[in-house]
C-alpha atoms as a PDB file:
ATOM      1  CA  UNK A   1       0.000   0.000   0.000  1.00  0.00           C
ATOM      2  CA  UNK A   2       1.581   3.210  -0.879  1.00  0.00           C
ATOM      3  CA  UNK A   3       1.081   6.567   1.490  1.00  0.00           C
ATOM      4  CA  UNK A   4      -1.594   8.998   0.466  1.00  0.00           C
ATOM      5  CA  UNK A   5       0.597  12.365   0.225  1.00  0.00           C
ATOM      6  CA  UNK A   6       3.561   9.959  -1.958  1.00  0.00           C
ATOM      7  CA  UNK A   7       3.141  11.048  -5.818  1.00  0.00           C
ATOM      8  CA  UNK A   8       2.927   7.886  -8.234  1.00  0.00           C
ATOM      9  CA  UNK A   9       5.342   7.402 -10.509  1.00  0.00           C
ATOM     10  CA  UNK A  10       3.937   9.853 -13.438  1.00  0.00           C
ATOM     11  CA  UNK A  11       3.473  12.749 -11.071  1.00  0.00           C
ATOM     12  CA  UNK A  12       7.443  12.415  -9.899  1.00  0.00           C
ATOM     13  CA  UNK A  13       8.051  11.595 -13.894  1.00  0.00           C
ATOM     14  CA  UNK A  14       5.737  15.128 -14.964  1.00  0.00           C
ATOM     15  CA  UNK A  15       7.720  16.820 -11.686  1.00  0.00           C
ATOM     16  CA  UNK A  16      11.524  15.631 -12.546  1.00  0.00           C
ATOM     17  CA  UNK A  17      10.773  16.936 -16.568  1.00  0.00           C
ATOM     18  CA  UNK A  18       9.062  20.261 -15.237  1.00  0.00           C
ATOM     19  CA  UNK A  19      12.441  20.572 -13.158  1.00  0.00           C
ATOM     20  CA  UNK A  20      14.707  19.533 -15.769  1.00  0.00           C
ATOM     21  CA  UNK A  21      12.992  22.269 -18.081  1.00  0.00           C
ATOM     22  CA  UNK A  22      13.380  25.028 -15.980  1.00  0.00           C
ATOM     23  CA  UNK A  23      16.543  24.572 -15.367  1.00  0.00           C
ATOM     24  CA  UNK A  24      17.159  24.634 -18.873  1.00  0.00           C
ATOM     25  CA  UNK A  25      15.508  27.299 -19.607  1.00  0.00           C
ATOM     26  CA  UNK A  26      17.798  29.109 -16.787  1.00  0.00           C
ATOM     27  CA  UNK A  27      21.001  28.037 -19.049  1.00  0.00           C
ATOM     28  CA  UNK A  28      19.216  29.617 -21.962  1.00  0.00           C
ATOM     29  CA  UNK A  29      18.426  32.501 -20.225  1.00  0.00           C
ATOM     30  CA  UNK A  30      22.153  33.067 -18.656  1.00  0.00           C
ATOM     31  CA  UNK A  31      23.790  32.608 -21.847  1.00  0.00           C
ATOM     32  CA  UNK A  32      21.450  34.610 -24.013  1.00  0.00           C
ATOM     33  CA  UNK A  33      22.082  37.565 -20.779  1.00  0.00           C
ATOM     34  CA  UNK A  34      26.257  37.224 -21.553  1.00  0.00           C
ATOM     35  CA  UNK A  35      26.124  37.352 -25.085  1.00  0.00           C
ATOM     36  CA  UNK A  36      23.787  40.275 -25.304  1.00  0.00           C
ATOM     37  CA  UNK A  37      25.771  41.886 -22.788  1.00  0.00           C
ATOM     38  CA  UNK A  38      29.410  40.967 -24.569  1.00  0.00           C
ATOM     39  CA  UNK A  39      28.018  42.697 -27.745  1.00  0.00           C
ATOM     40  CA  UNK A  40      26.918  45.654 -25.604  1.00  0.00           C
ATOM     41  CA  UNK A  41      30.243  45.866 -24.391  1.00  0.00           C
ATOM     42  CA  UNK A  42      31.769  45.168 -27.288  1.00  0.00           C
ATOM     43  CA  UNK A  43      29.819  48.452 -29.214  1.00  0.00           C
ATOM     44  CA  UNK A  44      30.823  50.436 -26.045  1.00  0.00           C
ATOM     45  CA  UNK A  45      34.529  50.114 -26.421  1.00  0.00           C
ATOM     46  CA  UNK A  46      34.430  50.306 -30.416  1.00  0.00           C
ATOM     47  CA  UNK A  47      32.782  53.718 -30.432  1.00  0.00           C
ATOM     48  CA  UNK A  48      35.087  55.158 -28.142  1.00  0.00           C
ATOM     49  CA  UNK A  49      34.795  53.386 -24.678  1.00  0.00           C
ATOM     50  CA  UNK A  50      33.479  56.810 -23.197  1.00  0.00           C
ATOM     51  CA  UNK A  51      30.930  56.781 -20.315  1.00  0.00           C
ATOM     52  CA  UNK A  52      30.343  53.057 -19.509  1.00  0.00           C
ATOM     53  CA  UNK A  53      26.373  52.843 -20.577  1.00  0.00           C
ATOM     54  CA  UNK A  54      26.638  48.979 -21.157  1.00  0.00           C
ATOM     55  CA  UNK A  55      25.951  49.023 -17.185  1.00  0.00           C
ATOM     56  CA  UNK A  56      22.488  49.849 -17.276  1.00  0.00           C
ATOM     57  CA  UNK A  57      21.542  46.956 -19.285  1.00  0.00           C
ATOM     58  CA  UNK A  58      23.616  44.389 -17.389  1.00  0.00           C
ATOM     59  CA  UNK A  59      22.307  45.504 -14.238  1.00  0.00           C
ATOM     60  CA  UNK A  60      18.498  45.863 -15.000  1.00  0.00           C
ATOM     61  CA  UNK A  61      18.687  42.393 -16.851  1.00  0.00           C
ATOM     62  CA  UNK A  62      21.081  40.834 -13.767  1.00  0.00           C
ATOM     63  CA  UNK A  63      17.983  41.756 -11.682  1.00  0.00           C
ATOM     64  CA  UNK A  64      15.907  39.632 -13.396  1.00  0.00           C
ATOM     65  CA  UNK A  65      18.326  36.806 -14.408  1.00  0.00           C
ATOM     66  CA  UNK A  66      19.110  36.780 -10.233  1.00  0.00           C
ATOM     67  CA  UNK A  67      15.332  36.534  -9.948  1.00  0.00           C
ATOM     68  CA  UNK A  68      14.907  33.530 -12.348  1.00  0.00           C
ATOM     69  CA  UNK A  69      18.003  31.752 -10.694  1.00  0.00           C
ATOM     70  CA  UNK A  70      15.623  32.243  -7.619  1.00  0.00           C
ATOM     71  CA  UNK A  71      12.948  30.966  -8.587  1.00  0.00           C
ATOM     72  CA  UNK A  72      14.527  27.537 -10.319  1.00  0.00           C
ATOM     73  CA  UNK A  73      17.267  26.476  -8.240  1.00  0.00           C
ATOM     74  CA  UNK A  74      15.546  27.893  -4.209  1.00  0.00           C
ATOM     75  CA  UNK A  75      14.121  24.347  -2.666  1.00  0.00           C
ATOM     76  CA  UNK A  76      10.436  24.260  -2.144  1.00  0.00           C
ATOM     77  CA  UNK A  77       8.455  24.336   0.903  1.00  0.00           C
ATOM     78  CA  UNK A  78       9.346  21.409   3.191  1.00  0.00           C
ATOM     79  CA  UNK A  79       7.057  18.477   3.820  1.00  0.00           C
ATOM     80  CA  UNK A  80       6.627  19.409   6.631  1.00  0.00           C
ATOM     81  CA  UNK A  81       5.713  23.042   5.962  1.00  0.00           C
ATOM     82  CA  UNK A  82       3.314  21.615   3.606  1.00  0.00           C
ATOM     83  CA  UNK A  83       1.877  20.061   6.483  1.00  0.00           C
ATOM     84  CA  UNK A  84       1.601  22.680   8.826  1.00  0.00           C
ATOM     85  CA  UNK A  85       0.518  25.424   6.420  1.00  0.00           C
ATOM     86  CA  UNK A  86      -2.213  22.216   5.898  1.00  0.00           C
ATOM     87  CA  UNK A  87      -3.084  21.833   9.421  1.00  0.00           C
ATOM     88  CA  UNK A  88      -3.977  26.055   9.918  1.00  0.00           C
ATOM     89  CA  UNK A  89      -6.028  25.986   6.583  1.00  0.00           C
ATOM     90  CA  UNK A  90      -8.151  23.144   7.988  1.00  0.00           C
ATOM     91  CA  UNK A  91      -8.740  24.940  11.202  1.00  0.00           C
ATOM     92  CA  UNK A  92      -9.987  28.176   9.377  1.00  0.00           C
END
């Protein structure tokens, strides 16, 4: 008999590819951010390297690429917060 709050083997399978994904998605996102960023920097310096603009761009877009890297790689709420956040709902 398996325990009621385990997933079967499709819901890990549908988790694990959902997971997998994301995280690729998160390489496409980081590389796409460095070359963008390379060319930026690359324009900068071949029209004169005068005040450093490119930095505007790689911070703004750093915010968000940090953000993403949050979101795919932070662990999720224990079992055990699960649980408990569980428990107070049912005693609304």
């Amino acid at each position: 008999m398996s325990h009621p709050m385990l997933p079967d083997a499709d819901e890990l399978r549908a988790r694990a590819v959902r997971r997998l994904q994301a995280r690729r998605d998160l390489a496409a996102h980081v590389v796409a951010y460095v070359l963008v960023n390379v060319t930026l920097v690359v324009i900068w310096w071949m029209v004169g390297a005068g005040f450093f603009w490119p930095v505007f761009p790689i911070l703004g877009w750093g915010i968000g690429l940090v953000f993403h890297a949050w979101d795919v790689l932070s662990p999720g709420p224990s079992e055990a917060r699960i649980e408990a956040e569980m428990e107070s709902l049912r005693r609304r």
